[in-house]
PDB file of N, CA and C in Angstrom:
ATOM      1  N   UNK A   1      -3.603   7.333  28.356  1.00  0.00           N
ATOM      2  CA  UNK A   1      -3.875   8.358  27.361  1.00  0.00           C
ATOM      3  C   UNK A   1      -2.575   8.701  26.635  1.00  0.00           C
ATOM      4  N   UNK A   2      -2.644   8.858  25.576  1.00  0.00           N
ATOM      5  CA  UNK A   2      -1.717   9.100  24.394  1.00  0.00           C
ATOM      6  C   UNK A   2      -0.827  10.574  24.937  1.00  0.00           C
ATOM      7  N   UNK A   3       0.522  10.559  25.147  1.00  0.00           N
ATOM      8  CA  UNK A   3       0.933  11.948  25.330  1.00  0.00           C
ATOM      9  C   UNK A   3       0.685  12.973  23.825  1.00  0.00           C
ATOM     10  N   UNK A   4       1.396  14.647  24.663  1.00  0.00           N
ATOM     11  CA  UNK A   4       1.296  15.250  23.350  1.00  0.00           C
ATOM     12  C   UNK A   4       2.376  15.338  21.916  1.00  0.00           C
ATOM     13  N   UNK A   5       3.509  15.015  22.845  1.00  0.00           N
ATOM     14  CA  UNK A   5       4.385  14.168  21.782  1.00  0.00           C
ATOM     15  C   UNK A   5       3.966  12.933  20.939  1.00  0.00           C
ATOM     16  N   UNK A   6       3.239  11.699  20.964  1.00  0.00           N
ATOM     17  CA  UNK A   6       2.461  11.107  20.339  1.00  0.00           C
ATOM     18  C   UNK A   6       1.710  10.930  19.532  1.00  0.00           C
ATOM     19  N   UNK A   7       0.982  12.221  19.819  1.00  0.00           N
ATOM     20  CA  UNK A   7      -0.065  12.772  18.653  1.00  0.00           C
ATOM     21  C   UNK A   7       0.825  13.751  18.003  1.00  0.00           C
ATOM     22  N   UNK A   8       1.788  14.343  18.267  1.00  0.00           N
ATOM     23  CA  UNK A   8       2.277  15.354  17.124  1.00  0.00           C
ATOM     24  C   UNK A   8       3.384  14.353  16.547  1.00  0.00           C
ATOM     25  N   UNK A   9       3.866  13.342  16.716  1.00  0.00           N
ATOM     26  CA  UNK A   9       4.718  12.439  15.765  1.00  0.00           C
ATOM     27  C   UNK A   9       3.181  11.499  14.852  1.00  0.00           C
ATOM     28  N   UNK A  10       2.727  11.018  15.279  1.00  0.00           N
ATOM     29  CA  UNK A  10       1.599  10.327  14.776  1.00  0.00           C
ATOM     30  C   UNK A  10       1.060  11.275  13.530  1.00  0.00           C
ATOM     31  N   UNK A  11       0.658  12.692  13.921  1.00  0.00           N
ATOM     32  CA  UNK A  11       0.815  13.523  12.520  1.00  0.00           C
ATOM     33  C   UNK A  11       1.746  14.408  11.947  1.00  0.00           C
ATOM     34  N   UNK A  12       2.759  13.941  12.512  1.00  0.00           N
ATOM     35  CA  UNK A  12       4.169  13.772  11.348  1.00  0.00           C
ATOM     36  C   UNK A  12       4.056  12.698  10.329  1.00  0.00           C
ATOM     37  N   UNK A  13       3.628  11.380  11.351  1.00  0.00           N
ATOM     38  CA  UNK A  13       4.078  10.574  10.088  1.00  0.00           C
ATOM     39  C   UNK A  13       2.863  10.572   9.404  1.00  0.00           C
ATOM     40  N   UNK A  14       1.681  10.887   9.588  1.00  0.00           N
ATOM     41  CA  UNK A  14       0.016  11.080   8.329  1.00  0.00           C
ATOM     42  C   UNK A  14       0.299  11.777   7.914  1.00  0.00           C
ATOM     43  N   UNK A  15       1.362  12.988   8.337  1.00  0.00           N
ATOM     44  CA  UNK A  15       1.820  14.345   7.011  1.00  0.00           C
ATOM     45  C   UNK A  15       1.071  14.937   7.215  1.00  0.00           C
ATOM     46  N   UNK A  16       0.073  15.454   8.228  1.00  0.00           N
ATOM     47  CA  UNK A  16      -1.115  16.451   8.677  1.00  0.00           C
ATOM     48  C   UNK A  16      -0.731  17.175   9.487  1.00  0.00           C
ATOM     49  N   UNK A  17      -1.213  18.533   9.025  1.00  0.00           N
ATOM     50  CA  UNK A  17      -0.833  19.727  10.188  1.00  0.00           C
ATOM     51  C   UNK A  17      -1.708  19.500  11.203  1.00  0.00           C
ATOM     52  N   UNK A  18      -1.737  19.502  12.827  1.00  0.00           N
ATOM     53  CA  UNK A  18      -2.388  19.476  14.073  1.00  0.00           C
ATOM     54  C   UNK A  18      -2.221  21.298  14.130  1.00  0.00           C
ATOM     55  N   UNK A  19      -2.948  21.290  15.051  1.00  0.00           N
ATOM     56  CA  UNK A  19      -3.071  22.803  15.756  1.00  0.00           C
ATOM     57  C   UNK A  19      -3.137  22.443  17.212  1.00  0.00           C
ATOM     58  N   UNK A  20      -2.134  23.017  17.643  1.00  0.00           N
ATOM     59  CA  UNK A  20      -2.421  23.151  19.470  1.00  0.00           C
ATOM     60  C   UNK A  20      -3.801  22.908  20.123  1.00  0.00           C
ATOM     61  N   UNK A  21      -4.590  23.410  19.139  1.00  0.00           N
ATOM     62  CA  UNK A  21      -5.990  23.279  19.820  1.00  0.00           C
ATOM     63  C   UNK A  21      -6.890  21.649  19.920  1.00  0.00           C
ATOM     64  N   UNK A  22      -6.148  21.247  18.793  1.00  0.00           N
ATOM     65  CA  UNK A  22      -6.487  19.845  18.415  1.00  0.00           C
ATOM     66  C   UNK A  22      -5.779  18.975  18.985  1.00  0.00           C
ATOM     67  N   UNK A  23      -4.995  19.143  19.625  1.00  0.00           N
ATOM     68  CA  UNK A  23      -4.186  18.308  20.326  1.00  0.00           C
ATOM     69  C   UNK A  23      -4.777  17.314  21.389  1.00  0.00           C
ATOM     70  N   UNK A  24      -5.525  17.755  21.864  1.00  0.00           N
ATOM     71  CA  UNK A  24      -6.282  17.447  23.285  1.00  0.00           C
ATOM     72  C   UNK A  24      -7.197  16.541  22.956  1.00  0.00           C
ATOM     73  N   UNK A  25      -8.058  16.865  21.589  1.00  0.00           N
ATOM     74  CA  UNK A  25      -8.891  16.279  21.187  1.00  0.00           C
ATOM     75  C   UNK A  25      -8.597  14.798  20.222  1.00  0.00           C
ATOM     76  N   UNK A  26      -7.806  15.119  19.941  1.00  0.00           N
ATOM     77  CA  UNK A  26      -6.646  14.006  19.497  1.00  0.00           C
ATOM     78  C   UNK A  26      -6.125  12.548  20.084  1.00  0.00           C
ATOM     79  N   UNK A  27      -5.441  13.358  21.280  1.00  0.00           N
ATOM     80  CA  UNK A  27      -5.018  12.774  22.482  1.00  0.00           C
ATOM     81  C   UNK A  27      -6.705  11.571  22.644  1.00  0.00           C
ATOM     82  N   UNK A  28      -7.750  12.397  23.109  1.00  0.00           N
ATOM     83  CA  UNK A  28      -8.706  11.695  23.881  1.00  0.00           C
ATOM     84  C   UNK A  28      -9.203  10.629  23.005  1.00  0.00           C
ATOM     85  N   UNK A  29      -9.493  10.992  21.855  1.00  0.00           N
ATOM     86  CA  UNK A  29     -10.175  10.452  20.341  1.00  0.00           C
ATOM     87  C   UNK A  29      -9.231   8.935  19.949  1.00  0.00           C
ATOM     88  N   UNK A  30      -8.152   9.347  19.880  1.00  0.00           N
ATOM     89  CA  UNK A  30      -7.181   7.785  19.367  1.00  0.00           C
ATOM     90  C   UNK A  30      -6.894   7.236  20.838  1.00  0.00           C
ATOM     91  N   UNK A  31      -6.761   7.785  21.928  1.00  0.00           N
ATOM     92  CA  UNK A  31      -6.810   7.051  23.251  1.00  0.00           C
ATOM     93  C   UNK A  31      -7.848   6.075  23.345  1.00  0.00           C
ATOM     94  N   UNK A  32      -9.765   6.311  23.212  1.00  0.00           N
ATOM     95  CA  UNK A  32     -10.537   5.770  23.216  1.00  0.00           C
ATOM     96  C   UNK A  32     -10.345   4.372  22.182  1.00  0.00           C
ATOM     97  N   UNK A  33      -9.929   5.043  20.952  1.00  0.00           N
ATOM     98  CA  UNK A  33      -9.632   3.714  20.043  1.00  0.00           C
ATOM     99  C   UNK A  33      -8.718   2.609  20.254  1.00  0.00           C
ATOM    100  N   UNK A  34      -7.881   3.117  20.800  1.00  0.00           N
ATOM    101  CA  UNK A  34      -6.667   2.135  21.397  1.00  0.00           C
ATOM    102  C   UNK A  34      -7.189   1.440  22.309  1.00  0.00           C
ATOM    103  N   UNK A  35      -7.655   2.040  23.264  1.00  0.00           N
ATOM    104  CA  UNK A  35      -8.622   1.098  24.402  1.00  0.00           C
ATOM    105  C   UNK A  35      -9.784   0.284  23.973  1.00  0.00           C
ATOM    106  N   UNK A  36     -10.162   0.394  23.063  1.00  0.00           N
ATOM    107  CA  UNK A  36     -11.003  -0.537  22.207  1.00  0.00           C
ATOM    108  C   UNK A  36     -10.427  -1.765  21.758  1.00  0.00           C
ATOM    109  N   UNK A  37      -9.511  -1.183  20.541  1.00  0.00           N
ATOM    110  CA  UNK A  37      -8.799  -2.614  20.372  1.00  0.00           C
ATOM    111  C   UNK A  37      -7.752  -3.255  21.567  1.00  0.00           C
ATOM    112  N   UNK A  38      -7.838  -2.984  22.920  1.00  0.00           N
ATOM    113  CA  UNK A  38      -7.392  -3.848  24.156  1.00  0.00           C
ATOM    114  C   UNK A  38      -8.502  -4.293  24.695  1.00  0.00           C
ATOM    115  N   UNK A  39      -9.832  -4.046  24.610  1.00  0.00           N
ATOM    116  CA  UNK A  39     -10.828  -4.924  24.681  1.00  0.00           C
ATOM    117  C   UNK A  39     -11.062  -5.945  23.975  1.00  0.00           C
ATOM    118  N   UNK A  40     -10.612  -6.152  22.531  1.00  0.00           N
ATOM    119  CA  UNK A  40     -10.576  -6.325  21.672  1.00  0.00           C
ATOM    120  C   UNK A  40     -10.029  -7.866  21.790  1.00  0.00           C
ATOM    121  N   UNK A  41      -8.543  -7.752  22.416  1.00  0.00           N
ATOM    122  CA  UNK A  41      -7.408  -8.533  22.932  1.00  0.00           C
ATOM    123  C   UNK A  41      -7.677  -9.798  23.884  1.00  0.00           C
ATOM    124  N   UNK A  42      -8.862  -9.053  24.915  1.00  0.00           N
ATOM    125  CA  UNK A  42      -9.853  -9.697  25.894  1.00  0.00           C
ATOM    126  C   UNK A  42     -10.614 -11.319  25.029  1.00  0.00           C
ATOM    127  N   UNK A  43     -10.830 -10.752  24.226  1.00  0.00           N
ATOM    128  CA  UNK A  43     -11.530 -11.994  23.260  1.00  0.00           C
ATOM    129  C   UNK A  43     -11.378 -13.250  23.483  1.00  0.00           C
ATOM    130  N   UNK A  44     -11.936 -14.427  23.375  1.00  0.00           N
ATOM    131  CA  UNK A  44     -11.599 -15.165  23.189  1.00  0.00           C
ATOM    132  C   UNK A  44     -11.305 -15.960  22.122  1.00  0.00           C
ATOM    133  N   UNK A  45     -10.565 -16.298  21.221  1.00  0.00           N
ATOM    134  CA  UNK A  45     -10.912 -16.718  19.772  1.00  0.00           C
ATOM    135  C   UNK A  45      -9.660 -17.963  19.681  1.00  0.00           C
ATOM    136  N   UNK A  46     -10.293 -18.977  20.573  1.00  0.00           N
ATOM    137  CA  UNK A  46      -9.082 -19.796  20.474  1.00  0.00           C
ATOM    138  C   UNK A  46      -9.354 -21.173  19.374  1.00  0.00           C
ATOM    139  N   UNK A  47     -11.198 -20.879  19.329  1.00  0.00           N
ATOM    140  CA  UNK A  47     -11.856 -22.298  19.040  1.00  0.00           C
ATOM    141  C   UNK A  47     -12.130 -21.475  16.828  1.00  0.00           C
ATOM    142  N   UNK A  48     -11.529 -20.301  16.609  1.00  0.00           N
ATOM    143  CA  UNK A  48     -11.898 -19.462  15.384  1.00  0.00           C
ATOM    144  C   UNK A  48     -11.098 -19.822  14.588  1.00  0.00           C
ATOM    145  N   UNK A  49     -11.174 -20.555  13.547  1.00  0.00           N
ATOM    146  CA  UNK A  49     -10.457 -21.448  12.422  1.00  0.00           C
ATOM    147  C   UNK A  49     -10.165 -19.817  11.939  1.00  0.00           C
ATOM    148  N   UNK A  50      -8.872 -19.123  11.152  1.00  0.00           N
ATOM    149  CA  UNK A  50      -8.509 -18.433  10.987  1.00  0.00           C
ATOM    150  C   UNK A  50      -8.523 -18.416   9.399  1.00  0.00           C
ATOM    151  N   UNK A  51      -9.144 -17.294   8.660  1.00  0.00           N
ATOM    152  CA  UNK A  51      -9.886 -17.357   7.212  1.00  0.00           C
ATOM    153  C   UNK A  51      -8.751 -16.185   6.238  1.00  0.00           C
ATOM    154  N   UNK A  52      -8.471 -16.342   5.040  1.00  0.00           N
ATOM    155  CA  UNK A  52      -7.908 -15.627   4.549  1.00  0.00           C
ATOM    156  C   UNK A  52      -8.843 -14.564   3.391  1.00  0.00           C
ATOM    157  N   UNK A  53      -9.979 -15.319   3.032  1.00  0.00           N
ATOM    158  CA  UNK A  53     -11.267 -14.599   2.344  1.00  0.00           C
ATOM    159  C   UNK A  53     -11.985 -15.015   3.208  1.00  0.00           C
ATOM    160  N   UNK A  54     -13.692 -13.927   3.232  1.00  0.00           N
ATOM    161  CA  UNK A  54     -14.544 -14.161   3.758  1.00  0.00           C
ATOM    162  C   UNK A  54     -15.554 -14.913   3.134  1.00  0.00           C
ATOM    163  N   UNK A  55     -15.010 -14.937   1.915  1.00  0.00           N
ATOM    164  CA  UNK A  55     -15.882 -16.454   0.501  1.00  0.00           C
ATOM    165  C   UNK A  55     -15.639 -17.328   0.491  1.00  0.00           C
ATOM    166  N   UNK A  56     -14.098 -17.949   1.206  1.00  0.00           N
ATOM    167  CA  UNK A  56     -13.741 -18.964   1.187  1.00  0.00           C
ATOM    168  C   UNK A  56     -12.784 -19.358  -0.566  1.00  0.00           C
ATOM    169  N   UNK A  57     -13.633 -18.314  -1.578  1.00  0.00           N
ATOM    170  CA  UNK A  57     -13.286 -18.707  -2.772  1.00  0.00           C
ATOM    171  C   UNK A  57     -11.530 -18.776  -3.084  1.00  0.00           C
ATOM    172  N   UNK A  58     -11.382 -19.665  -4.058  1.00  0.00           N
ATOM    173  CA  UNK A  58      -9.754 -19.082  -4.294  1.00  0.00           C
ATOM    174  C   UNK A  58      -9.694 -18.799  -6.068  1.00  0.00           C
ATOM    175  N   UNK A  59      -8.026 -18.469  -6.076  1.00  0.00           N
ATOM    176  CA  UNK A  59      -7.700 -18.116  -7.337  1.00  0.00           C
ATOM    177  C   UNK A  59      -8.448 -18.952  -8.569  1.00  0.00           C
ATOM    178  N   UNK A  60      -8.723 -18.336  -9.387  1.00  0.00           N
ATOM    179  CA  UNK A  60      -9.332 -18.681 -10.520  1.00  0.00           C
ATOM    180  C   UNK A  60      -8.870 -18.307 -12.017  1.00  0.00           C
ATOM    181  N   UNK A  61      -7.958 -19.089 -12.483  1.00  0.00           N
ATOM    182  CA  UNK A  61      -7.580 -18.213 -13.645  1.00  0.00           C
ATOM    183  C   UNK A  61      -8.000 -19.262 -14.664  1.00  0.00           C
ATOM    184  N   UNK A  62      -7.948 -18.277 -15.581  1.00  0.00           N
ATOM    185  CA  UNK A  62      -8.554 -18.807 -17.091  1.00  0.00           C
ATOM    186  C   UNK A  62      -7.297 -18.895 -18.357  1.00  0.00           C
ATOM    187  N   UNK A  63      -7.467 -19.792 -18.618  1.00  0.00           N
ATOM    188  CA  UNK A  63      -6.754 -20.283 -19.963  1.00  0.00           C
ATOM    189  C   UNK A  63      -6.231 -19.033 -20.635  1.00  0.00           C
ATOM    190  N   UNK A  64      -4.845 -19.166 -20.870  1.00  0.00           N
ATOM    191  CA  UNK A  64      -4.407 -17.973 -21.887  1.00  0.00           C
ATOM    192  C   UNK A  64      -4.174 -18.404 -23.309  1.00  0.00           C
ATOM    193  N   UNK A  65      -4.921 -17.625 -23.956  1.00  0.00           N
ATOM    194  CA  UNK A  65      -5.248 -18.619 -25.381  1.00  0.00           C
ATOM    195  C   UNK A  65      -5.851 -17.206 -25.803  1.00  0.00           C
ATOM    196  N   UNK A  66      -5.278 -17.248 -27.544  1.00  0.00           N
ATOM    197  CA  UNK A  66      -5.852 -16.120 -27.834  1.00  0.00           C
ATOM    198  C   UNK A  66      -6.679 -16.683 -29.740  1.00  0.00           C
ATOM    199  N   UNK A  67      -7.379 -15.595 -29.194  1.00  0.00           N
ATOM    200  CA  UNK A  67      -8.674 -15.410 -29.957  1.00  0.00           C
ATOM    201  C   UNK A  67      -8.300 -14.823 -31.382  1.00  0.00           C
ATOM    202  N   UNK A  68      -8.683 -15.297 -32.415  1.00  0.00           N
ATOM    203  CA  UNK A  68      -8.467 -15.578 -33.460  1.00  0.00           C
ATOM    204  C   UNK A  68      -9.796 -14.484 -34.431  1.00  0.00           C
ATOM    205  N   UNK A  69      -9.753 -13.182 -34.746  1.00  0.00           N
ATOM    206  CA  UNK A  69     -10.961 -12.609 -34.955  1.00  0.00           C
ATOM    207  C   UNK A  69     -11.081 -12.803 -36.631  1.00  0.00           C
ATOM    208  N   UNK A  70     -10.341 -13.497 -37.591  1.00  0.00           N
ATOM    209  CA  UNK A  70     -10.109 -13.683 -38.551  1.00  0.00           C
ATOM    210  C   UNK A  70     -10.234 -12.486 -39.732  1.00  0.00           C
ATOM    211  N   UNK A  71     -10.332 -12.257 -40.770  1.00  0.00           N
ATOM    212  CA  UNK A  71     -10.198 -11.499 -41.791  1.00  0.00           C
ATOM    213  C   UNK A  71     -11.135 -10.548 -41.370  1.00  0.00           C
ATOM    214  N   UNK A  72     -12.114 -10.988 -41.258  1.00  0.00           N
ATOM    215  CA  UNK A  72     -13.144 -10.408 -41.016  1.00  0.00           C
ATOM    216  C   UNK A  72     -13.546  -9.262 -39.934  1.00  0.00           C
ATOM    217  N   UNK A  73     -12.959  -9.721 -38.913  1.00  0.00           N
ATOM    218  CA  UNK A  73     -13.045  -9.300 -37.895  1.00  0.00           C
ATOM    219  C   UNK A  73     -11.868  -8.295 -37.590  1.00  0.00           C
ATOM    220  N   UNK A  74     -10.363  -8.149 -38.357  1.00  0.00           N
ATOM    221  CA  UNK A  74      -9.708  -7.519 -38.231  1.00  0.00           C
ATOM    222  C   UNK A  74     -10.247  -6.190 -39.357  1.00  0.00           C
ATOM    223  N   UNK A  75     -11.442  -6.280 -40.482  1.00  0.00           N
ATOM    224  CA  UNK A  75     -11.498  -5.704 -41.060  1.00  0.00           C
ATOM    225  C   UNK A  75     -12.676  -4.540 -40.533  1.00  0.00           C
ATOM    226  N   UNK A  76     -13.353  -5.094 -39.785  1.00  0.00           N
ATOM    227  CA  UNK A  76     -14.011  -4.138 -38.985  1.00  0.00           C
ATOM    228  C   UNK A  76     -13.548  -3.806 -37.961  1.00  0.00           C
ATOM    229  N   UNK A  77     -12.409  -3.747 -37.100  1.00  0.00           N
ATOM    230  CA  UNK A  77     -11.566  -3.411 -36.454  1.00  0.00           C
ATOM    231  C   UNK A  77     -10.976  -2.110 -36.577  1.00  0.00           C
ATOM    232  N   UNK A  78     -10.422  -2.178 -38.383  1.00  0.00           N
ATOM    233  CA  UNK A  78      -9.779  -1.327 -38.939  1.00  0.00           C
ATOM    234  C   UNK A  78     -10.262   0.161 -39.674  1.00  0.00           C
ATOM    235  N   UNK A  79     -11.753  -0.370 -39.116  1.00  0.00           N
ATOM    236  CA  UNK A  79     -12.727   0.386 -39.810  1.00  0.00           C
ATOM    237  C   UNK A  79     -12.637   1.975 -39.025  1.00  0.00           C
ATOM    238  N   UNK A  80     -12.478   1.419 -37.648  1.00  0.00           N
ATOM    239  CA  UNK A  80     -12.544   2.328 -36.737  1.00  0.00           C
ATOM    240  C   UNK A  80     -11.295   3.092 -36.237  1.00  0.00           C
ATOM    241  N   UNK A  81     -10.250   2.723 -36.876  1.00  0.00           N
ATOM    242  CA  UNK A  81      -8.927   3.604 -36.352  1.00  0.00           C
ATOM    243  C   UNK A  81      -9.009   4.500 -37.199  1.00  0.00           C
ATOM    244  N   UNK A  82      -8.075   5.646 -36.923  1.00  0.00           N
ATOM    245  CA  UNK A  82      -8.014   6.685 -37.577  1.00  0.00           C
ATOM    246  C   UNK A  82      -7.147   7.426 -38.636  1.00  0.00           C
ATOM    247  N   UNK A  83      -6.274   5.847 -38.225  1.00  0.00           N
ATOM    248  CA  UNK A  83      -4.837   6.136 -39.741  1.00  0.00           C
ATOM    249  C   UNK A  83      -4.394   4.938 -39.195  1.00  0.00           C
ATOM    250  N   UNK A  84      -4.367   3.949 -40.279  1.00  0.00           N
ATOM    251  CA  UNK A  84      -3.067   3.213 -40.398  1.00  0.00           C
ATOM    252  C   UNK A  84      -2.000   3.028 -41.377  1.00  0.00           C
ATOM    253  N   UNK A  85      -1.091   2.012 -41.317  1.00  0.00           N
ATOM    254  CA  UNK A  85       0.304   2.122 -41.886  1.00  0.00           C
ATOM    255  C   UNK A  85       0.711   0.062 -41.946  1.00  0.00           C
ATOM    256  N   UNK A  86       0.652  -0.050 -43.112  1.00  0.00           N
ATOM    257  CA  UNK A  86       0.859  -1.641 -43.718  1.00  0.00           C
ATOM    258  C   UNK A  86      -0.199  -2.534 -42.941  1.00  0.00           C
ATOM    259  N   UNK A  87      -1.063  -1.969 -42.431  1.00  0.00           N
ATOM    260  CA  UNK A  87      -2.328  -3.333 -41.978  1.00  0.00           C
ATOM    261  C   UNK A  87      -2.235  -3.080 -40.521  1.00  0.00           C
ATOM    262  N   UNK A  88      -1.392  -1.969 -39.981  1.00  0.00           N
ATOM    263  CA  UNK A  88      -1.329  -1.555 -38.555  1.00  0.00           C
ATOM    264  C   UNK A  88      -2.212  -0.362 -38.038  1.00  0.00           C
ATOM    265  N   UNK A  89      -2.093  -0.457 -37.066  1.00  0.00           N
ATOM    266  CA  UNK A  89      -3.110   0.814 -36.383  1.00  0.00           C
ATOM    267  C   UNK A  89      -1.865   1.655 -35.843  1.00  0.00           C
ATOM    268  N   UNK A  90      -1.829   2.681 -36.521  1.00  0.00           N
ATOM    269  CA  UNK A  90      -0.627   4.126 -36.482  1.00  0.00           C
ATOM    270  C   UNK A  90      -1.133   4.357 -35.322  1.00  0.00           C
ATOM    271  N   UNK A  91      -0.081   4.988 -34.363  1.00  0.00           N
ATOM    272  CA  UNK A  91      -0.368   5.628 -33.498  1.00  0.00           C
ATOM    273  C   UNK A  91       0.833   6.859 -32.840  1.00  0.00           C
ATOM    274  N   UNK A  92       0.563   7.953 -31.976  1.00  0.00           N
ATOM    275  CA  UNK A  92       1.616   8.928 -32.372  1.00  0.00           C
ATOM    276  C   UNK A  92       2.791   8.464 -31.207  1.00  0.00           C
ATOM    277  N   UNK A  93       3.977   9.222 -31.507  1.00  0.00           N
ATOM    278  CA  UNK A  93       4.751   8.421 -30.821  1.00  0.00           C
ATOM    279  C   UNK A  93       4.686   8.835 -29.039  1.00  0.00           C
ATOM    280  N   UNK A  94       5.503   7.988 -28.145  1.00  0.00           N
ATOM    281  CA  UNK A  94       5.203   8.203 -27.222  1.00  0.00           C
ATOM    282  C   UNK A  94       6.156   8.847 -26.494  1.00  0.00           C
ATOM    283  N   UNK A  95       7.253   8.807 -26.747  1.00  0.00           N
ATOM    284  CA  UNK A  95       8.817   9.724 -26.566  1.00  0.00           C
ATOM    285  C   UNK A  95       9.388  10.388 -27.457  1.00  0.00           C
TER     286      UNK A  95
END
């Protein structure tokens, strides 16, 4: 079982206030869990090909290539800003 020093560093480092009263309950609560994952340990998993996704899938990236919306398409674009400045979309400053 977890001492009470244990649980009051353990929520030091989560940054959570404990209360004396919670202590005990603490103690018993992450004790049980710990003893779980040492059952856990018991396992056997010698024959378990070891997986990095559970899809198997991997990286997938797509072509960087850009899209061309032509005259047209920049002109309904422009339709929708709210001020621009030489064919730009104004915007206010940021510093």
């Amino acid at each position: 079982m977890l001492s009470k020093e244990e649980i009051l560093h353990i929520a030091t480092l989560a940054r959570i206030g404990v209360s004396e009263k919670d202590v005990e309950k603490y103690q018993h609560d992450l004790s049980e869990i710990l003893d779980y994952f040492k059952k856990l340990d018991e396992v056997d998993v010698s024959d378990v090909q070891p997986i990095g996704h559970i899809t198997g899938m991997q990286n997938t990236f797509r072509t960087d290539k850009q899209d061309d919306f032509g005259e047209l398409g920049k002109e309904e674009i422009m339709k929708n800003v709210p001020e621009t400045k030489d064919g730009y979309i104004k915007v206010k400053s940021v510093l």
